[in-house]
ModelCIF file with pLDDT and N, C-alpha, C, O atoms, coordinates in Angstrom:
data_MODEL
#
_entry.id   MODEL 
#
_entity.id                         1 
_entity.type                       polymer 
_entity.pdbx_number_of_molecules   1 
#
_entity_poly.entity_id                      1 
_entity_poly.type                           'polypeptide(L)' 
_entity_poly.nstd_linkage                   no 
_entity_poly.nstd_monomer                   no 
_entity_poly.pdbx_seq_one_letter_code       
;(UNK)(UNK)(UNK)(UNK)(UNK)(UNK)(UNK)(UNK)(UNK)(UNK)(UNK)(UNK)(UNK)(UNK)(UNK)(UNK)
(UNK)(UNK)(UNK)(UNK)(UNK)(UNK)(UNK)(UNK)(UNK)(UNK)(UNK)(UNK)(UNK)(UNK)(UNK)(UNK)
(UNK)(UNK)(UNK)(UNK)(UNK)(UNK)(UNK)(UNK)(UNK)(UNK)(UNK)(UNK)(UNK)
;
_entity_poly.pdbx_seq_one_letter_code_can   XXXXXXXXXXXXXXXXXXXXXXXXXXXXXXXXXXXXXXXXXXXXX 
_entity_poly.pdbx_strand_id                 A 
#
loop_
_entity_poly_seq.entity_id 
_entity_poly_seq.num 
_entity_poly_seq.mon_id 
_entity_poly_seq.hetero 
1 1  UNK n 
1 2  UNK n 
1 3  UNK n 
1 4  UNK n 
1 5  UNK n 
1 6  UNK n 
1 7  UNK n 
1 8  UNK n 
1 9  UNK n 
1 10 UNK n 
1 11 UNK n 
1 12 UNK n 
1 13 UNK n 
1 14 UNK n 
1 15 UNK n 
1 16 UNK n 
1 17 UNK n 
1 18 UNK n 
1 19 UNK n 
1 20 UNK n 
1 21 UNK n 
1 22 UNK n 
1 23 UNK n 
1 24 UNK n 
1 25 UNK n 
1 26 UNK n 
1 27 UNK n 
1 28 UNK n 
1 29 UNK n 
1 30 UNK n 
1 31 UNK n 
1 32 UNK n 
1 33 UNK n 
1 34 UNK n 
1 35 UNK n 
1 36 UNK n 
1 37 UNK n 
1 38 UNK n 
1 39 UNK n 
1 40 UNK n 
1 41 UNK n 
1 42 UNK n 
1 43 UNK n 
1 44 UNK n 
1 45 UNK n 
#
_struct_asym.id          A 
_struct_asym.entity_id   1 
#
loop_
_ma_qa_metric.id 
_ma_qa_metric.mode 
_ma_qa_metric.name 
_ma_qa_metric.software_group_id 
_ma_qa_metric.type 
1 global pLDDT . pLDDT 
2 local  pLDDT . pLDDT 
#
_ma_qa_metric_global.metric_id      1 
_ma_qa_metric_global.metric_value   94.24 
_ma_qa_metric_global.model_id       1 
_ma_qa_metric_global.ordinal_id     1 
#
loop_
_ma_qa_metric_local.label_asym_id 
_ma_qa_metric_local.label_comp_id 
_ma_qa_metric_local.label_seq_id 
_ma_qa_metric_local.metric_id 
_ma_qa_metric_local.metric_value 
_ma_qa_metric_local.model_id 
_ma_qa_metric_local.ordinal_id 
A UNK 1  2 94.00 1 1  
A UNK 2  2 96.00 1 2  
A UNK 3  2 95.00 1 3  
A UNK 4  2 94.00 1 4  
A UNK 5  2 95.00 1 5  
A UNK 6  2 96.00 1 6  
A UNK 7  2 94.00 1 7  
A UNK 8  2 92.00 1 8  
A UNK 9  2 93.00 1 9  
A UNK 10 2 95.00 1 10 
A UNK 11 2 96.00 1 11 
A UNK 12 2 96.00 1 12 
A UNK 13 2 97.00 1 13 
A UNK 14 2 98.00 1 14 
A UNK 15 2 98.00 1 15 
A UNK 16 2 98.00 1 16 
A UNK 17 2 97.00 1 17 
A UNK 18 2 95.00 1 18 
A UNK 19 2 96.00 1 19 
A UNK 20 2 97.00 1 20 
A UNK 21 2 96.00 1 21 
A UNK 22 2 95.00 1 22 
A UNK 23 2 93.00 1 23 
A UNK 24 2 93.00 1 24 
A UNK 25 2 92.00 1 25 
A UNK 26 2 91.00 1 26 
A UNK 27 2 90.00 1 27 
A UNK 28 2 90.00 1 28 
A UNK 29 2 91.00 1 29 
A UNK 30 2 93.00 1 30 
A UNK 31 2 94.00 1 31 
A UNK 32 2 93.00 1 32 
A UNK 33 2 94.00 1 33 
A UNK 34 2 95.00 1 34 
A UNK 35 2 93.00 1 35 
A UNK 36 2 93.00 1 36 
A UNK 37 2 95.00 1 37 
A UNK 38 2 95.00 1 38 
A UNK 39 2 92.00 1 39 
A UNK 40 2 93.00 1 40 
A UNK 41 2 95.00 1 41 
A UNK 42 2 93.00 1 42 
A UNK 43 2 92.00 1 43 
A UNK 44 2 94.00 1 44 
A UNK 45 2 94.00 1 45 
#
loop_
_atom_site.group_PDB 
_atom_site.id 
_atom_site.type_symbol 
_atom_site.label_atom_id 
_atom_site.label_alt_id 
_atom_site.label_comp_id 
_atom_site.label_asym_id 
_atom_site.label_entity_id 
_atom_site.label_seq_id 
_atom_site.pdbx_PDB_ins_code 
_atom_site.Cartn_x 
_atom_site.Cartn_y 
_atom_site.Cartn_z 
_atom_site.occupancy 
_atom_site.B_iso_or_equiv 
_atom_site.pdbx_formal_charge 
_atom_site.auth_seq_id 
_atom_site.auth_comp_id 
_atom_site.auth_asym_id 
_atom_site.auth_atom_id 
_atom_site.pdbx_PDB_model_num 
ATOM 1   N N  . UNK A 1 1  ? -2.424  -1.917 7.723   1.00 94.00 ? 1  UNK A N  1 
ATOM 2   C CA . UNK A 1 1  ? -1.807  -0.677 8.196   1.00 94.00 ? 1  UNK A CA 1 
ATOM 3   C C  . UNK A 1 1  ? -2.793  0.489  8.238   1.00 94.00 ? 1  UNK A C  1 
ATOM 4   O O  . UNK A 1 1  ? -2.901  1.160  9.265   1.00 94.00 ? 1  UNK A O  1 
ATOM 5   N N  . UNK A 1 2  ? -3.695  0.810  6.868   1.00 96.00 ? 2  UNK A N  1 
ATOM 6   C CA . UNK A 1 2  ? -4.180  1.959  7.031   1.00 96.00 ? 2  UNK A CA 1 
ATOM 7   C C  . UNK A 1 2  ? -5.700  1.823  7.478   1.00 96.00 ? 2  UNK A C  1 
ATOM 8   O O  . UNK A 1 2  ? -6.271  2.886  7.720   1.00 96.00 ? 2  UNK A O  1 
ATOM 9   N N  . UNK A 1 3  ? -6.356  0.757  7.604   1.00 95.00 ? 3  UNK A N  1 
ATOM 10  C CA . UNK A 1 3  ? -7.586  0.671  8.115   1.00 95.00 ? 3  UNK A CA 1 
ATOM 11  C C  . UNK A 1 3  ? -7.083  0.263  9.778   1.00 95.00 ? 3  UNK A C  1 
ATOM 12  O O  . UNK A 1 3  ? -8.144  0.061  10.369  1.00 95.00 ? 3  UNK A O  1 
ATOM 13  N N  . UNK A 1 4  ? -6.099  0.091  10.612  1.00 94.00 ? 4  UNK A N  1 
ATOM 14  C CA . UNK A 1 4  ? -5.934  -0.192 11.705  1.00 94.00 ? 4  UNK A CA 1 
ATOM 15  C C  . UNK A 1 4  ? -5.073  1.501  12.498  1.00 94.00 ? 4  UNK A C  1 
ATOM 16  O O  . UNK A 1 4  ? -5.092  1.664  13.718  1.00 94.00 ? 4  UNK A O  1 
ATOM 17  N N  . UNK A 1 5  ? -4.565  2.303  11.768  1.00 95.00 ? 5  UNK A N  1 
ATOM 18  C CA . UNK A 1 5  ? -4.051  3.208  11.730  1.00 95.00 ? 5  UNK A CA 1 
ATOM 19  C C  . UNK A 1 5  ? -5.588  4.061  12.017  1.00 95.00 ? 5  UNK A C  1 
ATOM 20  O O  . UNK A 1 5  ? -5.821  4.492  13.146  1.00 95.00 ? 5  UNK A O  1 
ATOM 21  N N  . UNK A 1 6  ? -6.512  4.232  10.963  1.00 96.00 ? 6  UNK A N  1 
ATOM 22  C CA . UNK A 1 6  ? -7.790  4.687  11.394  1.00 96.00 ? 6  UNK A CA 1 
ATOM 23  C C  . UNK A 1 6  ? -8.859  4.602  12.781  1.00 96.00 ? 6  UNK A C  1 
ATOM 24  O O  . UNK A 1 6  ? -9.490  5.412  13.460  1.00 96.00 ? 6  UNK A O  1 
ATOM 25  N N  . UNK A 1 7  ? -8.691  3.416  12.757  1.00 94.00 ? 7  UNK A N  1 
ATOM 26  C CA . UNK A 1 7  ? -9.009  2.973  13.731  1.00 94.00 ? 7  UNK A CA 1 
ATOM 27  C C  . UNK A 1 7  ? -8.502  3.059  15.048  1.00 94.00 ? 7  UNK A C  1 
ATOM 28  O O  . UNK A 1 7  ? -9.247  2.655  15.941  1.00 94.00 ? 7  UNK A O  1 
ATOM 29  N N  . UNK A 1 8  ? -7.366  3.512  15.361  1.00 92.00 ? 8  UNK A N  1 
ATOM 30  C CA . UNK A 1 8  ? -6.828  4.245  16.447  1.00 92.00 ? 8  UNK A CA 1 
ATOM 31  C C  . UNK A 1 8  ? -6.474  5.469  16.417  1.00 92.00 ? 8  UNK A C  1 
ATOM 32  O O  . UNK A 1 8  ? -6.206  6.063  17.461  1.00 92.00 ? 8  UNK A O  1 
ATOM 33  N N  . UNK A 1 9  ? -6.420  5.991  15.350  1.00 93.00 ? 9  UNK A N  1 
ATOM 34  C CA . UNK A 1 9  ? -6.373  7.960  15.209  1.00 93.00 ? 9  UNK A CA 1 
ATOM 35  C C  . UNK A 1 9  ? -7.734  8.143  15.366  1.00 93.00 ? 9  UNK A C  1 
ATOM 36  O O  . UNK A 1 9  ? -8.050  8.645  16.445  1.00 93.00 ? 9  UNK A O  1 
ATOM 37  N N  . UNK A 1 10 ? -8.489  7.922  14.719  1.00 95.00 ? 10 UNK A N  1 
ATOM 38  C CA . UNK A 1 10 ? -10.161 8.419  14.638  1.00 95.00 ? 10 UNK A CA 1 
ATOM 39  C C  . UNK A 1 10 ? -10.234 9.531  14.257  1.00 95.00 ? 10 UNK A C  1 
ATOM 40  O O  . UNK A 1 10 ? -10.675 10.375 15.037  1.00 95.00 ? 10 UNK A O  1 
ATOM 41  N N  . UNK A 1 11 ? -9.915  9.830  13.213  1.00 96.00 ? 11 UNK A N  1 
ATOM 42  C CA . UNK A 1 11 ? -10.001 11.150 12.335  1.00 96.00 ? 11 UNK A CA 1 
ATOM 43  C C  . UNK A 1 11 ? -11.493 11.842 12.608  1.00 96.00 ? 11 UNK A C  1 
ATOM 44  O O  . UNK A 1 11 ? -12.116 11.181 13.439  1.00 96.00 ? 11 UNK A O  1 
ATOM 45  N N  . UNK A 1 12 ? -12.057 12.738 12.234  1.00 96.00 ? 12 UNK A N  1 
ATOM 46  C CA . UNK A 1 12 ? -13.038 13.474 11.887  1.00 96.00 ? 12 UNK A CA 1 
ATOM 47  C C  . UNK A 1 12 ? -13.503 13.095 10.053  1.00 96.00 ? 12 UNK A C  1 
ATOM 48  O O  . UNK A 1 12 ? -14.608 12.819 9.585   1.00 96.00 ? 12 UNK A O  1 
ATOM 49  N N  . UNK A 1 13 ? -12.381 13.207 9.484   1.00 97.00 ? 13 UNK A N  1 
ATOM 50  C CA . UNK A 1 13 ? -13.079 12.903 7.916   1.00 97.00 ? 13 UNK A CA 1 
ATOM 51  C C  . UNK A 1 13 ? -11.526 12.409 7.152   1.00 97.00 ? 13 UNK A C  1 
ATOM 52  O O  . UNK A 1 13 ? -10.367 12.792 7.310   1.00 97.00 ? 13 UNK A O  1 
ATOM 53  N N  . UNK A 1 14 ? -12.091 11.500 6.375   1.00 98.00 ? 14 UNK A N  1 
ATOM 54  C CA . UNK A 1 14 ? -11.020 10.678 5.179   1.00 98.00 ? 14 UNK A CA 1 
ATOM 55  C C  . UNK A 1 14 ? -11.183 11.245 3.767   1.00 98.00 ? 14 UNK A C  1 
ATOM 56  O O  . UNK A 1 14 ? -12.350 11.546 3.521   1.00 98.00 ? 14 UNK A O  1 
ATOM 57  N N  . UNK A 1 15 ? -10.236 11.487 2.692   1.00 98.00 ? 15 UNK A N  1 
ATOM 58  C CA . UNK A 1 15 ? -10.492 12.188 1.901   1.00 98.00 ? 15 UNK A CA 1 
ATOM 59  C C  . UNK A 1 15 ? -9.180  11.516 0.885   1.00 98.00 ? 15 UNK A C  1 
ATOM 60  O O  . UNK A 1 15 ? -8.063  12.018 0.768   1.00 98.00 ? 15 UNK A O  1 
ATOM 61  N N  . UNK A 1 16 ? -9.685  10.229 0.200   1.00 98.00 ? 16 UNK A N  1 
ATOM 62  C CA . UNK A 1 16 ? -9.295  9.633  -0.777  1.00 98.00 ? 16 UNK A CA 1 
ATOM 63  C C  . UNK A 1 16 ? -8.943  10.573 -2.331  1.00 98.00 ? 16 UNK A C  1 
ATOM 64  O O  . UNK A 1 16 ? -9.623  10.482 -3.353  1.00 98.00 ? 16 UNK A O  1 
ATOM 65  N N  . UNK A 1 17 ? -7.755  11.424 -2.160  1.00 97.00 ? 17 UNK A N  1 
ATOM 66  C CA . UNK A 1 17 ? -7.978  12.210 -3.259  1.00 97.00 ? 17 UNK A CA 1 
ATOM 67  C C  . UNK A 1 17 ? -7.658  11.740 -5.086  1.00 97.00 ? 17 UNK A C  1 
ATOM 68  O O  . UNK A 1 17 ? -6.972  12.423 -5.847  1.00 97.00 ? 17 UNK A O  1 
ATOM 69  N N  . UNK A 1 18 ? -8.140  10.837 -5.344  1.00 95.00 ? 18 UNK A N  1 
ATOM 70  C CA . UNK A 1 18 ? -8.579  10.179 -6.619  1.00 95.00 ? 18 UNK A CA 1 
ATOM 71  C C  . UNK A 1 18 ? -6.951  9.128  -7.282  1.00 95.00 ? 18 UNK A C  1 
ATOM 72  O O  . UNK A 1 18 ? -6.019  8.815  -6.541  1.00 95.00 ? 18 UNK A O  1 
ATOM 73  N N  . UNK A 1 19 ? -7.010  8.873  -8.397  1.00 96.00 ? 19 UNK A N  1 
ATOM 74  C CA . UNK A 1 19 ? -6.451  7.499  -8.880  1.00 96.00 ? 19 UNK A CA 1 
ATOM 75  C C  . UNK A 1 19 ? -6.436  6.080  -7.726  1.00 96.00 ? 19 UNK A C  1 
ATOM 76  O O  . UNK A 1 19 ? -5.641  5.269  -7.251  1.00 96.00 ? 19 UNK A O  1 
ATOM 77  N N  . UNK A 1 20 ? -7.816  6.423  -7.683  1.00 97.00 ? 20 UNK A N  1 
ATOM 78  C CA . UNK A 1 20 ? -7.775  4.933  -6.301  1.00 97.00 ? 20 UNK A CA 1 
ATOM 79  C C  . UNK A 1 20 ? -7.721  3.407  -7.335  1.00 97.00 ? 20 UNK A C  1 
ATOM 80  O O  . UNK A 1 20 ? -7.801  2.282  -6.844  1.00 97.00 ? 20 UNK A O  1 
ATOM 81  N N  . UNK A 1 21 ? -7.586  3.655  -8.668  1.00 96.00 ? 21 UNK A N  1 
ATOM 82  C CA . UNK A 1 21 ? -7.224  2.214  -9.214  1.00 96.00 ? 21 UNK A CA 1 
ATOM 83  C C  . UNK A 1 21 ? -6.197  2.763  -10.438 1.00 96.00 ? 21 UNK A C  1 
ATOM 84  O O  . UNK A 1 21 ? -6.165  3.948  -10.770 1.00 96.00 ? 21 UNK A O  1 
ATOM 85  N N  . UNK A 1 22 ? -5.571  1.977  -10.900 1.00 95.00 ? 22 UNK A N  1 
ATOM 86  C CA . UNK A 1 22 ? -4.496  1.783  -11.432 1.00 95.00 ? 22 UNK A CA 1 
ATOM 87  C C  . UNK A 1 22 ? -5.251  2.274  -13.216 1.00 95.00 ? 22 UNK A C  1 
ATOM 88  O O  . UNK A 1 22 ? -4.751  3.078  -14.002 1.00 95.00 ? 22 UNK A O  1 
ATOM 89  N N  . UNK A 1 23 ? -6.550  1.469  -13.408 1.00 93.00 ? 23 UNK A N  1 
ATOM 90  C CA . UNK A 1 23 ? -6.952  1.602  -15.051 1.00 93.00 ? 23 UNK A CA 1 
ATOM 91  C C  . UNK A 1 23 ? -8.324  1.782  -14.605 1.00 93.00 ? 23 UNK A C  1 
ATOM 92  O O  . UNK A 1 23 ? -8.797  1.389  -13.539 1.00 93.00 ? 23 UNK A O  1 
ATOM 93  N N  . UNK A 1 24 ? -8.969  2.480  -15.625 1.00 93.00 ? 24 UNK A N  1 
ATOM 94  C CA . UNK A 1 24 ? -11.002 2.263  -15.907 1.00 93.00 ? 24 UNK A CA 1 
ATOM 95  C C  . UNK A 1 24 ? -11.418 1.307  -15.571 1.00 93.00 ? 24 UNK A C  1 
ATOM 96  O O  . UNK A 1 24 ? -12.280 1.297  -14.692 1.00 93.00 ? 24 UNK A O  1 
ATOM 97  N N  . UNK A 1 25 ? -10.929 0.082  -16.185 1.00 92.00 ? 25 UNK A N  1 
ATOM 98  C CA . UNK A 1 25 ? -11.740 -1.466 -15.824 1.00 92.00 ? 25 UNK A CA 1 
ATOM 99  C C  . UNK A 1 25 ? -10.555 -1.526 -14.510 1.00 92.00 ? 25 UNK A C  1 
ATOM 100 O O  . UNK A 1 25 ? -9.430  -1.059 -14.688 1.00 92.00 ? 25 UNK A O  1 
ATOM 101 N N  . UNK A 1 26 ? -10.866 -2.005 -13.505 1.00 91.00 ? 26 UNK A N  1 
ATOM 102 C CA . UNK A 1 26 ? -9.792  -2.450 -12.647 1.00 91.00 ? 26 UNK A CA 1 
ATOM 103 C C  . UNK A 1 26 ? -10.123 -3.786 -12.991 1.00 91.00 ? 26 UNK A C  1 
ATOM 104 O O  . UNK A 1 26 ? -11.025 -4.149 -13.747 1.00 91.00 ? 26 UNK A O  1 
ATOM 105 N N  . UNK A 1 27 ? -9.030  -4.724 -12.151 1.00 90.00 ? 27 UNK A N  1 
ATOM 106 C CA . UNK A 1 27 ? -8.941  -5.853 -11.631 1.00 90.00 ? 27 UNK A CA 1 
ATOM 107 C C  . UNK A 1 27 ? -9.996  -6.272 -10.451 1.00 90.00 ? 27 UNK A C  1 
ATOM 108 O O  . UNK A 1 27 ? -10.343 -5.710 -9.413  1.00 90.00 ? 27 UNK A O  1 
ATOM 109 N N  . UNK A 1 28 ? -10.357 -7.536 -11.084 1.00 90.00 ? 28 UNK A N  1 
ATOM 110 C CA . UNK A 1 28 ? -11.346 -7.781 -9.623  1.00 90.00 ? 28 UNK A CA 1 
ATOM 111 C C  . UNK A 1 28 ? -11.122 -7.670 -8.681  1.00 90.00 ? 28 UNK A C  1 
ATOM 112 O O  . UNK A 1 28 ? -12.020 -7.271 -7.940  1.00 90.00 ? 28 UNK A O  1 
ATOM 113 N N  . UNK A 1 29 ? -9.501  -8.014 -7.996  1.00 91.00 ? 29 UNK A N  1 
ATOM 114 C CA . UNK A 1 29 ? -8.795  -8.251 -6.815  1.00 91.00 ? 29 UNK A CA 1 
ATOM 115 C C  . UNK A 1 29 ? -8.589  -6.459 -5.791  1.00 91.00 ? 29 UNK A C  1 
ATOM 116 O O  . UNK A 1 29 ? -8.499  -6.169 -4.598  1.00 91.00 ? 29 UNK A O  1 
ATOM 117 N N  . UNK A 1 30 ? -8.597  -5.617 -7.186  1.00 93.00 ? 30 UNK A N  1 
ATOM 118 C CA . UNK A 1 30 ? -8.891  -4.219 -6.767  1.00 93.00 ? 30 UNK A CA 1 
ATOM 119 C C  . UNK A 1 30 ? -9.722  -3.873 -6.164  1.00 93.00 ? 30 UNK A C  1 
ATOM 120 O O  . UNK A 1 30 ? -9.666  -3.171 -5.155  1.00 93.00 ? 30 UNK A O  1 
ATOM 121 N N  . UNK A 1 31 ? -11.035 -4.503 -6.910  1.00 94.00 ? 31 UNK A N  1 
ATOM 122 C CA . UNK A 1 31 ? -12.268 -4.222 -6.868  1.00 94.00 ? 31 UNK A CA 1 
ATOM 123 C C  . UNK A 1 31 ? -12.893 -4.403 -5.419  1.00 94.00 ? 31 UNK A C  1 
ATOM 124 O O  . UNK A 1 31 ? -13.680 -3.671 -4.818  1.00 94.00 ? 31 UNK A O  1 
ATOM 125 N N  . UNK A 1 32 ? -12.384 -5.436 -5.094  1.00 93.00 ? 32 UNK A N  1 
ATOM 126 C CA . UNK A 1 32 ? -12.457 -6.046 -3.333  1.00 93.00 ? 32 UNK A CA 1 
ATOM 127 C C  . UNK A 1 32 ? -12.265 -5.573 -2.377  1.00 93.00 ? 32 UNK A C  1 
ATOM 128 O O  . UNK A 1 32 ? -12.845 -5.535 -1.292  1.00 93.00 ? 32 UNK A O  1 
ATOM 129 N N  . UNK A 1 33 ? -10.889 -4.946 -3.012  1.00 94.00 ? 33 UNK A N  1 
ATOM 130 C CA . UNK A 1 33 ? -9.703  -4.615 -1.700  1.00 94.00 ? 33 UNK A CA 1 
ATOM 131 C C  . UNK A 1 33 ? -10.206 -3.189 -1.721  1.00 94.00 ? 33 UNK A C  1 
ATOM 132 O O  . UNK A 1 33 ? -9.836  -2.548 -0.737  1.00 94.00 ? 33 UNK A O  1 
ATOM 133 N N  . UNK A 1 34 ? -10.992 -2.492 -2.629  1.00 95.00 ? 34 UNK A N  1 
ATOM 134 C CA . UNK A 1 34 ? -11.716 -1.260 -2.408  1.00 95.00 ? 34 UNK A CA 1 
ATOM 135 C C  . UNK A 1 34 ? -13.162 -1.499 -1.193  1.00 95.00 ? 34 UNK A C  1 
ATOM 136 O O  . UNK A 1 34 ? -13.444 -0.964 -0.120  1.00 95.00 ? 34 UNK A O  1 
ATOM 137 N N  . UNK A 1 35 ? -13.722 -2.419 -1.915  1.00 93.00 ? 35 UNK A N  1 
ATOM 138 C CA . UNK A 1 35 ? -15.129 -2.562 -1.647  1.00 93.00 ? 35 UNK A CA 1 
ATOM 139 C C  . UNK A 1 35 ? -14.857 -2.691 -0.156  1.00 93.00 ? 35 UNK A C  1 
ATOM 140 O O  . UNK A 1 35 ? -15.444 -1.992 0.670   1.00 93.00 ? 35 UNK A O  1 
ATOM 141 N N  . UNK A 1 36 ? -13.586 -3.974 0.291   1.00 93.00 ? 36 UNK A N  1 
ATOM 142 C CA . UNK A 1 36 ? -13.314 -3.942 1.877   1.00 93.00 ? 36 UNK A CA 1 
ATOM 143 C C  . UNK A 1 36 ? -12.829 -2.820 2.834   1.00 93.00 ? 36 UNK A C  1 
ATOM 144 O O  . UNK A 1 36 ? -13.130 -2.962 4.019   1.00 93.00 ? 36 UNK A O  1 
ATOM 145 N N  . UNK A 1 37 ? -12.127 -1.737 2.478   1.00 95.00 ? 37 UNK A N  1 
ATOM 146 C CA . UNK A 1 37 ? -12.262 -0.441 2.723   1.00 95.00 ? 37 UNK A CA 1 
ATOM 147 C C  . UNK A 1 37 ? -12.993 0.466  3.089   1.00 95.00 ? 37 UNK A C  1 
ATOM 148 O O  . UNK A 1 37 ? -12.954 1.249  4.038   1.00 95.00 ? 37 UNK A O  1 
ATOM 149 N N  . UNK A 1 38 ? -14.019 0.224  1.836   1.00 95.00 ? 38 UNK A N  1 
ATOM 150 C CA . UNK A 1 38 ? -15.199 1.310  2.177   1.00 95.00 ? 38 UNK A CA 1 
ATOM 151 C C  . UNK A 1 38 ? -15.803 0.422  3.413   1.00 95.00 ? 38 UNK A C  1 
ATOM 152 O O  . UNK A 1 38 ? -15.770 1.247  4.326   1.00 95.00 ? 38 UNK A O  1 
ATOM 153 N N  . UNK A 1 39 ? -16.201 -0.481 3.828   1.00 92.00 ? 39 UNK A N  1 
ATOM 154 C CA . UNK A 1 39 ? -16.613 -1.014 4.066   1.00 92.00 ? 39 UNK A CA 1 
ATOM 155 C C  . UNK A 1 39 ? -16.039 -1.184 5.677   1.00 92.00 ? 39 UNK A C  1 
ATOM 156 O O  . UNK A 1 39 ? -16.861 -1.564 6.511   1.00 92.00 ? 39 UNK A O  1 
ATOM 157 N N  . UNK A 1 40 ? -14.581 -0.894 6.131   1.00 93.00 ? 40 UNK A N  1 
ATOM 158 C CA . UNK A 1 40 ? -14.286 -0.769 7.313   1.00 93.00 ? 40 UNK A CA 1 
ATOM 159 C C  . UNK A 1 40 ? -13.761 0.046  7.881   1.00 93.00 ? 40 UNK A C  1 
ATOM 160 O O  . UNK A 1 40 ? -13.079 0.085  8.905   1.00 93.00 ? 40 UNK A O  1 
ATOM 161 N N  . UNK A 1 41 ? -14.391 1.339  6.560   1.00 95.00 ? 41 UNK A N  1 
ATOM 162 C CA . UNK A 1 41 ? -13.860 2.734  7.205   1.00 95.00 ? 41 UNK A CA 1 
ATOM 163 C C  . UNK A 1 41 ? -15.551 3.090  7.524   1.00 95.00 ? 41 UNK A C  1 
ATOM 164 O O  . UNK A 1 41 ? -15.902 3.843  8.433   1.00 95.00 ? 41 UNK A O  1 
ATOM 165 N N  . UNK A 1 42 ? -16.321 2.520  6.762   1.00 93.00 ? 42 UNK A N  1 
ATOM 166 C CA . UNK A 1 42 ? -18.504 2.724  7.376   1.00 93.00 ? 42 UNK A CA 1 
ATOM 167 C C  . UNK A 1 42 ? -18.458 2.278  8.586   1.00 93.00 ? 42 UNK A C  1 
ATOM 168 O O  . UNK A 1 42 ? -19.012 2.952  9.455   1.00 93.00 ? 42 UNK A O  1 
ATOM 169 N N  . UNK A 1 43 ? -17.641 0.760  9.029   1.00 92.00 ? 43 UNK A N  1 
ATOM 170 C CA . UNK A 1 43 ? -18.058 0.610  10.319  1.00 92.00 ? 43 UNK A CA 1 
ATOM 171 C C  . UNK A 1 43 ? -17.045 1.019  11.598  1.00 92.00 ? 43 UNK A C  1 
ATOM 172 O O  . UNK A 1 43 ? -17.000 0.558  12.739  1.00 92.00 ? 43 UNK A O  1 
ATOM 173 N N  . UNK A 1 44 ? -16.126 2.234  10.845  1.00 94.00 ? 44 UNK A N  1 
ATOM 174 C CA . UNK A 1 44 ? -15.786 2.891  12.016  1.00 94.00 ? 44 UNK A CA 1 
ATOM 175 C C  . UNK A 1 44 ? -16.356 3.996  11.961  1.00 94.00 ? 44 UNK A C  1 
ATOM 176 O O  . UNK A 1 44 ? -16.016 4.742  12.880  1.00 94.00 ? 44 UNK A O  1 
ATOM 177 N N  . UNK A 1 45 ? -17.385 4.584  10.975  1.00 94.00 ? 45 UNK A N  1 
ATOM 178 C CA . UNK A 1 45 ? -18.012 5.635  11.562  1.00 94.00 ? 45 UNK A CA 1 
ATOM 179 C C  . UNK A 1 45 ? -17.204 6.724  10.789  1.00 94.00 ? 45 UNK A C  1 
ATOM 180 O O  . UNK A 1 45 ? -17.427 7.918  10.992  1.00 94.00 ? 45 UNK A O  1 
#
């Protein structure tokens, strides 16, 4: 939803305003589903 939502609005700037995980240590499965994010909001620019 929200990386395909981006991808057809094309914002100017994204602004994740913090508790992006649940605890300090997250879960690995967090850890991913972040890392894949950053990762396909870089290759939209």
């Amino acid at each position: 939803q929200f990386l395909p939502f981006l991808r057809e609005e094309r914002p100017d700037l994204v602004i994740l305003a913090g508790d992006v995980f649940d605890r300090a240590i997250a879960p690995s499965g967090a850890l991913r589903l972040f890392d894949s994010f950053l990762s396909g909001v870089s290759a939209l620019g």
